[in-house]
C-alpha atoms as a PDB file:
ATOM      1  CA  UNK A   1      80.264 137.362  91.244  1.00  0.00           C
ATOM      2  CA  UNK A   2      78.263 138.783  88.402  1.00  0.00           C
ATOM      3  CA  UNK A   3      75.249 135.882  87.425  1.00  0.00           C
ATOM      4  CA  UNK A   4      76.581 136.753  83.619  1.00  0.00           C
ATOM      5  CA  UNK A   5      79.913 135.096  84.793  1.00  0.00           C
ATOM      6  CA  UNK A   6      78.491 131.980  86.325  1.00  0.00           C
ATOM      7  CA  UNK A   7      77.985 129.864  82.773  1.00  0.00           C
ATOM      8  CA  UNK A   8      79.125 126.267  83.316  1.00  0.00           C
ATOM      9  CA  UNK A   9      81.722 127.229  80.094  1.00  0.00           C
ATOM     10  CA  UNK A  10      83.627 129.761  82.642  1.00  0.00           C
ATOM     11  CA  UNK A  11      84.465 126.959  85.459  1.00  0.00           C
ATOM     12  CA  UNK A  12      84.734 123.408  83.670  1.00  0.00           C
ATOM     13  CA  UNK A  13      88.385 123.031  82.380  1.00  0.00           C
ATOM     14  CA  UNK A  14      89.918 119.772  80.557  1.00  0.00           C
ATOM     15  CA  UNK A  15      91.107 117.726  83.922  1.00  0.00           C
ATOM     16  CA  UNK A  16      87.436 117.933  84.872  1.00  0.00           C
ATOM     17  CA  UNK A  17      86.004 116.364  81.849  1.00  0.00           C
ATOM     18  CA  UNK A  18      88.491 114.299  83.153  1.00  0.00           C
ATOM     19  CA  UNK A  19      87.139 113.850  86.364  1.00  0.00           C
ATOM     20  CA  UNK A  20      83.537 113.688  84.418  1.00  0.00           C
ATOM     21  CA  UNK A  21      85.338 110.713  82.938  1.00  0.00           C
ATOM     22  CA  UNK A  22      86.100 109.085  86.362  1.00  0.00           C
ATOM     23  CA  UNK A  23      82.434 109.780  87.587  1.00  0.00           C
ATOM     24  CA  UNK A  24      80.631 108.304  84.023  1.00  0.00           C
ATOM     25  CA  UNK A  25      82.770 104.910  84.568  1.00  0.00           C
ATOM     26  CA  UNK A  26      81.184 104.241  88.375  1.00  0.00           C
ATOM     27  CA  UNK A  27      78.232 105.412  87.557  1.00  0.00           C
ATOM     28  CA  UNK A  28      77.691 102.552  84.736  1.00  0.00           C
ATOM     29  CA  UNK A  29      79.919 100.417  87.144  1.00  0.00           C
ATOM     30  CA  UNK A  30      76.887 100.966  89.326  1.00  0.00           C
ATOM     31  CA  UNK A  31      74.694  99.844  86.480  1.00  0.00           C
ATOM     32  CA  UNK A  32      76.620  96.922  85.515  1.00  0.00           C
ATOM     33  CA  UNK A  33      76.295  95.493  89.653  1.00  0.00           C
ATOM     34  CA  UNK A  34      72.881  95.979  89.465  1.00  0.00           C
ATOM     35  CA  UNK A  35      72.504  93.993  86.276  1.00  0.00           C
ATOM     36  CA  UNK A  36      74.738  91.099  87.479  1.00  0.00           C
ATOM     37  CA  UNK A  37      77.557  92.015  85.073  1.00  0.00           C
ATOM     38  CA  UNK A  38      79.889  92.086  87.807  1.00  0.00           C
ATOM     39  CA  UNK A  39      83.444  91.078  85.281  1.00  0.00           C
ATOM     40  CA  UNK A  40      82.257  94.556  83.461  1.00  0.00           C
ATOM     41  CA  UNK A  41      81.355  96.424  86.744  1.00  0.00           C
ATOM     42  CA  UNK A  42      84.778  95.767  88.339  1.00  0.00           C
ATOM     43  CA  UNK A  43      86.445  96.756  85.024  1.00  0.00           C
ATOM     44  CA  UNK A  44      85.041 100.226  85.127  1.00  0.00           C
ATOM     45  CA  UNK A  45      85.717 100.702  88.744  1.00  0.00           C
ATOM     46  CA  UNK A  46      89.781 100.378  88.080  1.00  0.00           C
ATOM     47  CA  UNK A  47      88.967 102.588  84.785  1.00  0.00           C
ATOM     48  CA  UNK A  48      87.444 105.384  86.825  1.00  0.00           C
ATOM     49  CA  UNK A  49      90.663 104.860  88.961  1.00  0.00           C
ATOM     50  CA  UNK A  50      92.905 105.415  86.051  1.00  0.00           C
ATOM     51  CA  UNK A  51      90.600 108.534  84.798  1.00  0.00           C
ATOM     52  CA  UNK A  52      91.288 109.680  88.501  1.00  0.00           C
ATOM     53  CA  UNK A  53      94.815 109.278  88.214  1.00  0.00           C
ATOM     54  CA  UNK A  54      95.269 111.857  85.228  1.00  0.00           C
ATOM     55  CA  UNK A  55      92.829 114.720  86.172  1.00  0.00           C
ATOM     56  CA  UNK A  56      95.675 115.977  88.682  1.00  0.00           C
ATOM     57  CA  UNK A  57      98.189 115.657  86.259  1.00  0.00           C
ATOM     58  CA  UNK A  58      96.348 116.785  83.266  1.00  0.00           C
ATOM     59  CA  UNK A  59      95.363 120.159  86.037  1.00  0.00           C
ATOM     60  CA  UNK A  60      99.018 120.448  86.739  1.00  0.00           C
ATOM     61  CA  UNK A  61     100.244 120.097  83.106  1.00  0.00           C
ATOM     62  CA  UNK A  62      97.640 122.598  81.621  1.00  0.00           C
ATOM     63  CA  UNK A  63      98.581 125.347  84.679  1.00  0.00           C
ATOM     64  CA  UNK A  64      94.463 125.175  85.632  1.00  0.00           C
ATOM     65  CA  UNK A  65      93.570 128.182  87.934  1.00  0.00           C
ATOM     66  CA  UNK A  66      91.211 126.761  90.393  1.00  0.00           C
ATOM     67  CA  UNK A  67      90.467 129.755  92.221  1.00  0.00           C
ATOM     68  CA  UNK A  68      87.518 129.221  93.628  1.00  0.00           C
ATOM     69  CA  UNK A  69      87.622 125.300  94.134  1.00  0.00           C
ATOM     70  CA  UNK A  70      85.468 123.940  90.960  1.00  0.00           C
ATOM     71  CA  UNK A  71      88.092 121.118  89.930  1.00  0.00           C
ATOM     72  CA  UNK A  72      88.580 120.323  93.994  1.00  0.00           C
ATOM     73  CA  UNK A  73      84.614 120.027  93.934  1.00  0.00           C
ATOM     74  CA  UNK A  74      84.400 118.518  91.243  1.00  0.00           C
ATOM     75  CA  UNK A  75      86.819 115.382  91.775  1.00  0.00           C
ATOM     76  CA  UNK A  76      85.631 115.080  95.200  1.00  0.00           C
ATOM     77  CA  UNK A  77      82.076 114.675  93.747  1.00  0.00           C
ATOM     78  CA  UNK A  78      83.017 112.117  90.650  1.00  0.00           C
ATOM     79  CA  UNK A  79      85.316 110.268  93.501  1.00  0.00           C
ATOM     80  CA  UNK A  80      81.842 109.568  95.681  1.00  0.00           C
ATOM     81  CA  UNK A  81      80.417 107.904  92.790  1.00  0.00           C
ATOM     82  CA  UNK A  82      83.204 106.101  91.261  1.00  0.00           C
ATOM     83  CA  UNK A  83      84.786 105.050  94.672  1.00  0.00           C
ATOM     84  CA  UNK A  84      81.706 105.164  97.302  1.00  0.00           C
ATOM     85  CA  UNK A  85      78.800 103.996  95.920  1.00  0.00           C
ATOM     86  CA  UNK A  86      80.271 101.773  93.414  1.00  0.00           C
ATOM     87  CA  UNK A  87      82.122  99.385  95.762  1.00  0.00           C
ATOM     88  CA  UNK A  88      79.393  99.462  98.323  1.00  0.00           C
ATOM     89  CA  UNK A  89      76.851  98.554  95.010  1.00  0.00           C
ATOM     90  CA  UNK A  90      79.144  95.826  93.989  1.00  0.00           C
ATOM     91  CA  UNK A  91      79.310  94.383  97.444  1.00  0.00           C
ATOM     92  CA  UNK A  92      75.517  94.535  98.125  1.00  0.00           C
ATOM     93  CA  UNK A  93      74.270  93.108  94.495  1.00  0.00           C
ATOM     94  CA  UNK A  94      77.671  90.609  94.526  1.00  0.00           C
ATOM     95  CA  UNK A  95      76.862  88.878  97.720  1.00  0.00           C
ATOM     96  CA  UNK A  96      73.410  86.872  97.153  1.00  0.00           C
ATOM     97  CA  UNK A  97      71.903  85.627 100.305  1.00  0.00           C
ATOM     98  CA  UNK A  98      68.644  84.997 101.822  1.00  0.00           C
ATOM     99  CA  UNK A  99      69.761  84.884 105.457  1.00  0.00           C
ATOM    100  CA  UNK A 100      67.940  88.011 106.773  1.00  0.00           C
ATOM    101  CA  UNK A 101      71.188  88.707 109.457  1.00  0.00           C
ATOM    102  CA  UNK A 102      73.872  88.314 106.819  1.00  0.00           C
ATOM    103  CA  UNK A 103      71.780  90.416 103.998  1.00  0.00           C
ATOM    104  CA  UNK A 104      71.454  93.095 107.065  1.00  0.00           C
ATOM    105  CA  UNK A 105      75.308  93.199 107.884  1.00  0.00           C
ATOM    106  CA  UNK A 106      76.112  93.649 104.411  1.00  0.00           C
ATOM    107  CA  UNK A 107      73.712  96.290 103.935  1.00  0.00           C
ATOM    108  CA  UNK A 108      75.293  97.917 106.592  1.00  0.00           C
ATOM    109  CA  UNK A 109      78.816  97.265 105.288  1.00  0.00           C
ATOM    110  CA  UNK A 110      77.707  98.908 101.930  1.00  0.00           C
ATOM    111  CA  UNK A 111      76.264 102.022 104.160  1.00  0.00           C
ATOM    112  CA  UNK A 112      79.929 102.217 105.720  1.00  0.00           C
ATOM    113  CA  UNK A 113      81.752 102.007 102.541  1.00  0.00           C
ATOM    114  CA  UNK A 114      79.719 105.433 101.444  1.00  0.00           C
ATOM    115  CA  UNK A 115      80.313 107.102 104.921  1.00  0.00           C
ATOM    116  CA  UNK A 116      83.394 106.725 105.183  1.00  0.00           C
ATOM    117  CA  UNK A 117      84.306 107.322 101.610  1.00  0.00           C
ATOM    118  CA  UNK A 118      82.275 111.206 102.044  1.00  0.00           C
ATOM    119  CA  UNK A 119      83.983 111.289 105.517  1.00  0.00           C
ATOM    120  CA  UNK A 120      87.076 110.974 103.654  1.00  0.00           C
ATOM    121  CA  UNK A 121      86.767 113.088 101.104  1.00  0.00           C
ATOM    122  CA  UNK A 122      85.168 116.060 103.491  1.00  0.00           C
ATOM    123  CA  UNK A 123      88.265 115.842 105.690  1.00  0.00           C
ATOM    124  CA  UNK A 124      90.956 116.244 102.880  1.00  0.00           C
ATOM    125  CA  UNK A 125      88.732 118.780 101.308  1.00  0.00           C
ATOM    126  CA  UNK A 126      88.911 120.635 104.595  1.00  0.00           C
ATOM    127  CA  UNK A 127      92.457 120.315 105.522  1.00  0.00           C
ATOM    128  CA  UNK A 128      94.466 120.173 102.369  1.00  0.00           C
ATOM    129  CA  UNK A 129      95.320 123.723 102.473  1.00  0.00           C
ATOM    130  CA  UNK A 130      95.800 123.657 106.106  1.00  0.00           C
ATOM    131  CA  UNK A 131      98.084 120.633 106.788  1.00  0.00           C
ATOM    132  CA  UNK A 132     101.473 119.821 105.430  1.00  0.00           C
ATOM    133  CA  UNK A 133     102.150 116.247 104.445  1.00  0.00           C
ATOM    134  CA  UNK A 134     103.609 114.897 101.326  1.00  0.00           C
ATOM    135  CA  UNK A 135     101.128 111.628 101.034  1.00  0.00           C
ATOM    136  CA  UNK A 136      97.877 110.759 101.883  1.00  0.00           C
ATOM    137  CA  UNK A 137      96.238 110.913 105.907  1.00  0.00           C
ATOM    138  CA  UNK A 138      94.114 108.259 105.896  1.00  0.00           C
ATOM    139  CA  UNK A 139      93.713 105.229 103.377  1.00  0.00           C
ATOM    140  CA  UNK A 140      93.572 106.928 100.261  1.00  0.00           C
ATOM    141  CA  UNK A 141      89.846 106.807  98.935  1.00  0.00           C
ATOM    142  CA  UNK A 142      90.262 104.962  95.056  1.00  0.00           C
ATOM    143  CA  UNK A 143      92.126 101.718  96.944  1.00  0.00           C
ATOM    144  CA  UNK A 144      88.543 100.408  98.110  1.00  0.00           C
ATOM    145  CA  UNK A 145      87.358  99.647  94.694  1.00  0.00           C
ATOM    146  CA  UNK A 146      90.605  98.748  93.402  1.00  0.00           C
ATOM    147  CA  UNK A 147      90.475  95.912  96.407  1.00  0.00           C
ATOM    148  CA  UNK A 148      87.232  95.098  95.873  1.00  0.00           C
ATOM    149  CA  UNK A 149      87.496  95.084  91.795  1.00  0.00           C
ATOM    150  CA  UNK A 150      90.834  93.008  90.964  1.00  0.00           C
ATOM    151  CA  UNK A 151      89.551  90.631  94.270  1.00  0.00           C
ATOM    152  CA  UNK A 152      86.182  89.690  92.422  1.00  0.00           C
ATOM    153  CA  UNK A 153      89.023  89.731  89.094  1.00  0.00           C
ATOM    154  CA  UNK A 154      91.257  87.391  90.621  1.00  0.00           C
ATOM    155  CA  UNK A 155      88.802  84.653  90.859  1.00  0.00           C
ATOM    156  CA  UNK A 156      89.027  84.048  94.141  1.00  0.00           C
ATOM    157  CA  UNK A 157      86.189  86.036  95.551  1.00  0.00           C
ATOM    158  CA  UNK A 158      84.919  84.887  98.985  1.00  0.00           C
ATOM    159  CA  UNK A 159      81.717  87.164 100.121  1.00  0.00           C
ATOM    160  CA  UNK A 160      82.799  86.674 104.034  1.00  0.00           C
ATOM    161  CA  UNK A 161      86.492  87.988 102.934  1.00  0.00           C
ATOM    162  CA  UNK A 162      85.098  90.605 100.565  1.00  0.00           C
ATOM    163  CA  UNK A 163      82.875  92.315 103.642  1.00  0.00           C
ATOM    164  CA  UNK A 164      85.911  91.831 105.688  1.00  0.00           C
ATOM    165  CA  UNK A 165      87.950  93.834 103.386  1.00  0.00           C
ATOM    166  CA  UNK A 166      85.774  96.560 103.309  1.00  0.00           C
ATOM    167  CA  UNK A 167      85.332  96.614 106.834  1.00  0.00           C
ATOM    168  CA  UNK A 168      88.604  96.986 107.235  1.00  0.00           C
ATOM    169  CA  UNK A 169      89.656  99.324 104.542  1.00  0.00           C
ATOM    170  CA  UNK A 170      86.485 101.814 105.275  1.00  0.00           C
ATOM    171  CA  UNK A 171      87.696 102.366 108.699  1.00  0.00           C
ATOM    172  CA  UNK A 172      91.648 102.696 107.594  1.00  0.00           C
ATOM    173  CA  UNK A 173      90.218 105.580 105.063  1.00  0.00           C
ATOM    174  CA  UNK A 174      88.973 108.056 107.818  1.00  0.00           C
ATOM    175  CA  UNK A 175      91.691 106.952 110.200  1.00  0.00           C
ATOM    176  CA  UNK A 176      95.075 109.451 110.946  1.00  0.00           C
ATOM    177  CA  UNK A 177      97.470 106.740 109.560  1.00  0.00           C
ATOM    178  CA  UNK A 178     100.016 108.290 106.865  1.00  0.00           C
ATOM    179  CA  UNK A 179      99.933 106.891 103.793  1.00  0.00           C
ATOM    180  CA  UNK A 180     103.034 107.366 101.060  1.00  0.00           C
ATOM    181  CA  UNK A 181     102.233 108.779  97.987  1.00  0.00           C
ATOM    182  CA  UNK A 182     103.257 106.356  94.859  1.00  0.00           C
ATOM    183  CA  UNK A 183     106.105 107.497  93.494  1.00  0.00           C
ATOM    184  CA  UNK A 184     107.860 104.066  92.840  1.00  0.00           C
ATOM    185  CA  UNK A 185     108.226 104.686  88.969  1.00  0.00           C
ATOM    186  CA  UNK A 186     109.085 100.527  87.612  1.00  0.00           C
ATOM    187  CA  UNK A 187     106.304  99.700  90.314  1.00  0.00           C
ATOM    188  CA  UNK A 188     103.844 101.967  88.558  1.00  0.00           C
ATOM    189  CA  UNK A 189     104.694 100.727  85.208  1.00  0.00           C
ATOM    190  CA  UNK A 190     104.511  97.149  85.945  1.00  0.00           C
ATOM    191  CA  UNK A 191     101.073  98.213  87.836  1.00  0.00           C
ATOM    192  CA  UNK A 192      99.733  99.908  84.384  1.00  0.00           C
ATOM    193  CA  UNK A 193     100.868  96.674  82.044  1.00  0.00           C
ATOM    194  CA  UNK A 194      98.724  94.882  84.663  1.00  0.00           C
ATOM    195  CA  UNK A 195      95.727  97.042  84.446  1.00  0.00           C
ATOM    196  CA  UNK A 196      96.052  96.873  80.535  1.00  0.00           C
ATOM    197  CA  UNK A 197      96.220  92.974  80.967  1.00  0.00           C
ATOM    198  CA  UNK A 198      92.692  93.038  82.970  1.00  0.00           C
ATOM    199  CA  UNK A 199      90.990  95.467  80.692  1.00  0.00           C
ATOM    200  CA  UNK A 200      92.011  93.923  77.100  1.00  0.00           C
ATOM    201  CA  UNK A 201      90.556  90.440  76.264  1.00  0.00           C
ATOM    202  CA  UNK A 202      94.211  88.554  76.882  1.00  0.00           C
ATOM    203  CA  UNK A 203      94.198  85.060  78.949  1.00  0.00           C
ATOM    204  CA  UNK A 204      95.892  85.743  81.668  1.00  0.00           C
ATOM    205  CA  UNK A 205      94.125  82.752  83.695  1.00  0.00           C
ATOM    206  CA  UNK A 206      95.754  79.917  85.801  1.00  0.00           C
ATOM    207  CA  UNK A 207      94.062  77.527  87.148  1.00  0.00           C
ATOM    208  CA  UNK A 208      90.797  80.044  86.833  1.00  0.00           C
ATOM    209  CA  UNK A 209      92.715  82.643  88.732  1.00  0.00           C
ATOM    210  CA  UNK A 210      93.440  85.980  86.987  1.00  0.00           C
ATOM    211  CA  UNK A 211      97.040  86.290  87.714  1.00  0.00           C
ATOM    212  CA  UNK A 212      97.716  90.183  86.907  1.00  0.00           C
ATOM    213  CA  UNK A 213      94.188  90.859  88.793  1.00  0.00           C
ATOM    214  CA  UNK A 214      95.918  88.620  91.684  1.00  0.00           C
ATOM    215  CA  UNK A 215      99.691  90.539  91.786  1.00  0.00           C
ATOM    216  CA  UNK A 216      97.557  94.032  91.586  1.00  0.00           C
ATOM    217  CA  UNK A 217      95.100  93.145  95.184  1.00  0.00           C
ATOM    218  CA  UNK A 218      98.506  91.858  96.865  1.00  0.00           C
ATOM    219  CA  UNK A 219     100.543  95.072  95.542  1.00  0.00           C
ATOM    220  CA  UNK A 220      97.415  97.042  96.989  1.00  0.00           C
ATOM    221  CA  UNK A 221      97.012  95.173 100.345  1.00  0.00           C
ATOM    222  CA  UNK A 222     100.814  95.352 100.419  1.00  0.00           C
ATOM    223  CA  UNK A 223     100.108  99.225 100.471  1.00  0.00           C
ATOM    224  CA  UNK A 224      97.172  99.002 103.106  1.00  0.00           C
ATOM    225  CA  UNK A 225      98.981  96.893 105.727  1.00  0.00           C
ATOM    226  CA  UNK A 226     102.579  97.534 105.706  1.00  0.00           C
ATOM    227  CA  UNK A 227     102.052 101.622 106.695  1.00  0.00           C
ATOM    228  CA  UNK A 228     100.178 100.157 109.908  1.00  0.00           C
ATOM    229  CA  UNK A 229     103.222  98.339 110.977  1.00  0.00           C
ATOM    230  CA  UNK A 230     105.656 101.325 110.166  1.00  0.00           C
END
Protein backbone atom coordinates (compact mmCIF):
# COMPACT_ATOMS: atom_id res chain seq x y z
CA UNK A 1 0.00 0.00 0.00
CA UNK A 2 1.10 3.31 -1.38
CA UNK A 3 1.64 5.95 1.98
CA UNK A 4 -0.50 8.46 -0.50
CA UNK A 5 -3.42 5.93 0.05
CA UNK A 6 -3.22 5.62 3.78
CA UNK A 7 -5.28 9.13 4.68
CA UNK A 8 -7.70 8.43 7.55
CA UNK A 9 -10.54 9.79 4.70
CA UNK A 10 -9.76 6.41 2.59
CA UNK A 11 -10.64 3.83 5.60
CA UNK A 12 -13.30 5.56 8.02
CA UNK A 13 -16.83 4.87 6.55
CA UNK A 14 -20.34 5.97 8.22
CA UNK A 15 -20.90 2.67 10.61
CA UNK A 16 -17.57 3.69 12.13
CA UNK A 17 -18.44 7.15 13.07
CA UNK A 18 -20.85 4.97 14.34
CA UNK A 19 -18.73 2.94 16.26
CA UNK A 20 -16.80 6.44 17.15
CA UNK A 21 -20.24 7.08 18.58
CA UNK A 22 -20.24 3.91 20.80
CA UNK A 23 -16.57 4.64 21.97
CA UNK A 24 -17.32 8.75 22.81
CA UNK A 25 -20.41 7.53 25.12
CA UNK A 26 -17.97 5.12 27.51
CA UNK A 27 -15.44 7.20 27.35
CA UNK A 28 -17.55 10.16 29.15
CA UNK A 29 -19.35 7.17 30.92
CA UNK A 30 -15.85 6.77 32.29
CA UNK A 31 -15.84 10.43 33.19
CA UNK A 32 -19.14 10.56 34.69
CA UNK A 33 -17.92 7.31 37.37
CA UNK A 34 -15.11 9.14 38.19
CA UNK A 35 -17.07 12.26 39.04
CA UNK A 36 -19.72 10.37 41.09
CA UNK A 37 -22.43 10.93 38.46
CA UNK A 38 -23.11 7.40 38.38
CA UNK A 39 -27.37 7.88 37.10
CA UNK A 40 -25.49 9.71 33.95
CA UNK A 41 -22.56 7.17 33.72
CA UNK A 42 -24.90 4.14 33.50
CA UNK A 43 -27.04 6.05 30.95
CA UNK A 44 -24.23 6.34 28.50
CA UNK A 45 -23.06 2.85 28.98
CA UNK A 46 -26.64 1.40 27.51
CA UNK A 47 -26.26 4.44 24.85
CA UNK A 48 -22.90 3.19 23.65
CA UNK A 49 -24.79 -0.22 23.56
CA UNK A 50 -27.43 1.10 21.30
CA UNK A 51 -24.63 3.04 19.07
CA UNK A 52 -23.12 -0.59 18.99
CA UNK A 53 -26.17 -2.09 17.91
CA UNK A 54 -26.46 0.01 14.54
CA UNK A 55 -22.80 0.16 13.28
CA UNK A 56 -23.39 -3.55 11.91
CA UNK A 57 -26.47 -2.71 10.46
CA UNK A 58 -25.69 0.68 9.23
CA UNK A 59 -22.17 -1.52 7.55
CA UNK A 60 -24.59 -3.99 6.14
CA UNK A 61 -27.17 -1.45 4.82
CA UNK A 62 -24.53 0.90 3.17
CA UNK A 63 -22.69 -2.46 1.39
CA UNK A 64 -19.20 -1.19 3.41
CA UNK A 65 -16.12 -3.00 1.87
CA UNK A 66 -13.99 -3.79 4.78
CA UNK A 67 -11.22 -5.26 3.04
CA UNK A 68 -8.63 -4.94 5.08
CA UNK A 69 -10.41 -5.05 8.60
CA UNK A 70 -10.68 -1.11 9.59
CA UNK A 71 -14.50 -1.29 10.72
CA UNK A 72 -13.63 -4.95 12.52
CA UNK A 73 -10.72 -2.87 14.26
CA UNK A 74 -12.37 -0.31 14.80
CA UNK A 75 -15.56 -1.69 16.77
CA UNK A 76 -13.41 -4.00 18.58
CA UNK A 77 -11.43 -0.93 19.82
CA UNK A 78 -14.65 1.50 20.70
CA UNK A 79 -16.19 -1.93 22.34
CA UNK A 80 -12.96 -1.99 24.96
CA UNK A 81 -13.82 1.37 26.02
CA UNK A 82 -17.48 1.45 26.05
CA UNK A 83 -17.84 -2.18 27.44
CA UNK A 84 -14.34 -2.90 29.35
CA UNK A 85 -13.21 -0.14 31.03
CA UNK A 86 -16.44 1.48 31.60
CA UNK A 87 -18.09 -1.24 33.72
CA UNK A 88 -14.91 -2.07 35.51
CA UNK A 89 -14.71 2.14 36.21
CA UNK A 90 -18.23 2.12 37.38
CA UNK A 91 -17.67 -0.80 39.67
CA UNK A 92 -14.38 0.52 41.20
CA UNK A 93 -15.56 4.40 41.75
CA UNK A 94 -19.41 2.89 42.64
CA UNK A 95 -18.34 0.72 45.47
CA UNK A 96 -16.86 3.13 48.34
CA UNK A 97 -15.03 1.30 51.00
CA UNK A 98 -12.20 1.70 53.27
CA UNK A 99 -11.66 -1.97 54.10
CA UNK A 100 -8.20 -2.48 52.49
CA UNK A 101 -9.30 -6.48 51.51
CA UNK A 102 -12.63 -5.53 49.99
CA UNK A 103 -11.12 -2.26 48.06
CA UNK A 104 -8.33 -4.98 46.83
CA UNK A 105 -10.94 -7.63 45.54
CA UNK A 106 -12.74 -5.10 43.74
CA UNK A 107 -9.79 -3.73 42.20
CA UNK A 108 -9.16 -6.96 41.04
CA UNK A 109 -12.73 -7.55 39.85
CA UNK A 110 -12.42 -4.27 37.78
CA UNK A 111 -8.89 -5.75 36.33
CA UNK A 112 -11.01 -8.95 35.26
CA UNK A 113 -13.81 -7.12 33.74
CA UNK A 114 -11.00 -5.48 31.19
CA UNK A 115 -9.26 -8.92 30.62
CA UNK A 116 -11.73 -10.66 29.86
CA UNK A 117 -13.58 -8.11 27.86
CA UNK A 118 -9.94 -7.82 25.39
CA UNK A 119 -9.83 -11.67 25.78
CA UNK A 120 -13.13 -11.60 24.28
CA UNK A 121 -12.89 -9.46 21.75
CA UNK A 122 -9.24 -10.98 20.54
CA UNK A 123 -10.87 -14.41 20.25
CA UNK A 124 -13.89 -13.39 17.99
CA UNK A 125 -11.56 -11.16 16.13
CA UNK A 126 -9.48 -14.25 15.49
CA UNK A 127 -12.01 -16.80 14.72
CA UNK A 128 -14.91 -15.09 13.08
CA UNK A 129 -13.80 -15.94 9.70
CA UNK A 130 -12.75 -19.30 10.73
CA UNK A 131 -15.71 -20.75 12.71
CA UNK A 132 -19.28 -21.22 11.70
CA UNK A 133 -21.94 -20.37 14.23
CA UNK A 134 -24.98 -18.30 13.86
CA UNK A 135 -24.77 -16.50 17.55
CA UNK A 136 -22.33 -15.50 19.81
CA UNK A 137 -19.36 -18.15 21.57
CA UNK A 138 -19.01 -16.82 24.68
CA UNK A 139 -21.18 -14.17 26.67
CA UNK A 140 -21.50 -11.58 24.25
CA UNK A 141 -19.20 -8.56 25.35
CA UNK A 142 -21.98 -5.26 25.56
CA UNK A 143 -24.25 -7.51 28.27
CA UNK A 144 -21.63 -6.59 31.14
CA UNK A 145 -22.46 -2.99 31.17
CA UNK A 146 -25.93 -3.43 30.30
CA UNK A 147 -26.01 -5.68 33.77
CA UNK A 148 -24.10 -3.51 35.54
CA UNK A 149 -25.95 -0.14 34.16
CA UNK A 150 -29.88 -0.91 34.43
CA UNK A 151 -28.72 -2.88 38.03
CA UNK A 152 -27.30 0.50 39.54
CA UNK A 153 -30.82 1.92 37.37
CA UNK A 154 -33.08 -0.30 39.04
CA UNK A 155 -32.41 0.99 42.42
CA UNK A 156 -31.56 -1.88 43.91
CA UNK A 157 -27.83 -1.85 43.71
CA UNK A 158 -26.02 -4.05 46.28
CA UNK A 159 -21.97 -3.63 45.88
CA UNK A 160 -21.48 -7.49 47.14
CA UNK A 161 -24.14 -8.53 44.24
CA UNK A 162 -22.74 -6.04 41.75
CA UNK A 163 -18.95 -7.72 42.08
CA UNK A 164 -20.72 -10.96 42.00
CA UNK A 165 -22.25 -10.20 38.76
CA UNK A 166 -19.27 -9.29 37.19
CA UNK A 167 -17.48 -12.10 38.43
CA UNK A 168 -19.68 -14.13 36.99
CA UNK A 169 -20.44 -12.57 33.71
CA UNK A 170 -16.47 -11.84 32.98
CA UNK A 171 -15.77 -15.44 33.13
CA UNK A 172 -19.12 -16.51 30.99
CA UNK A 173 -17.62 -13.89 28.22
CA UNK A 174 -14.35 -15.86 27.42
CA UNK A 175 -16.04 -19.17 28.11
CA UNK A 176 -17.15 -21.75 24.89
CA UNK A 177 -20.88 -21.51 25.89
CA UNK A 178 -23.18 -20.63 22.72
CA UNK A 179 -25.04 -17.82 22.99
CA UNK A 180 -28.31 -17.08 20.53
CA UNK A 181 -28.23 -14.17 18.63
CA UNK A 182 -31.47 -11.77 19.35
CA UNK A 183 -33.67 -12.14 16.85
CA UNK A 184 -36.96 -12.14 18.95
CA UNK A 185 -38.50 -9.06 17.04
CA UNK A 186 -41.73 -7.93 19.90
CA UNK A 187 -38.89 -8.78 22.53
CA UNK A 188 -36.59 -6.24 20.94
CA UNK A 189 -39.20 -3.68 20.63
CA UNK A 190 -40.50 -3.88 24.04
CA UNK A 191 -36.55 -3.87 25.02
CA UNK A 192 -36.08 -0.39 22.96
CA UNK A 193 -39.47 1.35 24.60
CA UNK A 194 -37.63 0.35 27.80
CA UNK A 195 -34.34 1.84 26.99
CA UNK A 196 -36.24 5.05 25.77
CA UNK A 197 -38.10 4.96 29.23
CA UNK A 198 -34.52 5.02 31.15
CA UNK A 199 -32.94 7.60 28.96
CA UNK A 200 -35.92 10.32 28.78
CA UNK A 201 -36.82 12.09 32.09
CA UNK A 202 -40.33 9.90 32.54
CA UNK A 203 -41.19 8.46 36.23
CA UNK A 204 -41.08 5.21 35.86
CA UNK A 205 -40.35 4.64 39.78
CA UNK A 206 -42.14 2.28 42.29
CA UNK A 207 -41.45 2.20 45.44
CA UNK A 208 -37.82 3.88 44.39
CA UNK A 209 -37.28 1.04 42.01
CA UNK A 210 -36.92 1.85 38.28
CA UNK A 211 -39.27 -0.61 36.87
CA UNK A 212 -38.23 -0.63 32.98
CA UNK A 213 -34.40 -0.53 34.33
CA UNK A 214 -35.67 -3.68 36.54
CA UNK A 215 -37.63 -5.85 33.47
CA UNK A 216 -34.35 -4.93 31.18
CA UNK A 217 -31.43 -6.70 34.03
CA UNK A 218 -34.02 -9.73 34.39
CA UNK A 219 -34.57 -9.93 30.40
CA UNK A 220 -30.61 -9.78 30.34
CA UNK A 221 -29.85 -12.28 33.19
CA UNK A 222 -32.69 -14.28 31.61
CA UNK A 223 -30.23 -14.33 28.53
CA UNK A 224 -27.01 -15.09 30.68
CA UNK A 225 -28.38 -18.06 32.65
CA UNK A 226 -30.87 -19.91 30.72
CA UNK A 227 -28.08 -20.88 27.69
CA UNK A 228 -26.04 -22.56 30.69
CA UNK A 229 -28.86 -24.84 31.46
CA UNK A 230 -29.62 -25.65 27.68
Amino acid sequence: MEIEKTNIQNFIATSDIISLLNMSSGFLSILCSINNYFELSAILMIIAIMFDSTDGWVARKTKRNDSLGFGKNIDSLSDVVSFGVAPAVFIYTSINTTSIPLQLIVILVSLLIVVCGVLRLTRYNVIADHVKTSGFIGFPIPGISFIIATYYLSGLYNSYLALIFSIITSILMISNVKYPKFSNVPLISISCILIILIILPIPTTLYSINIPALILLLFCLYYLIINLIK
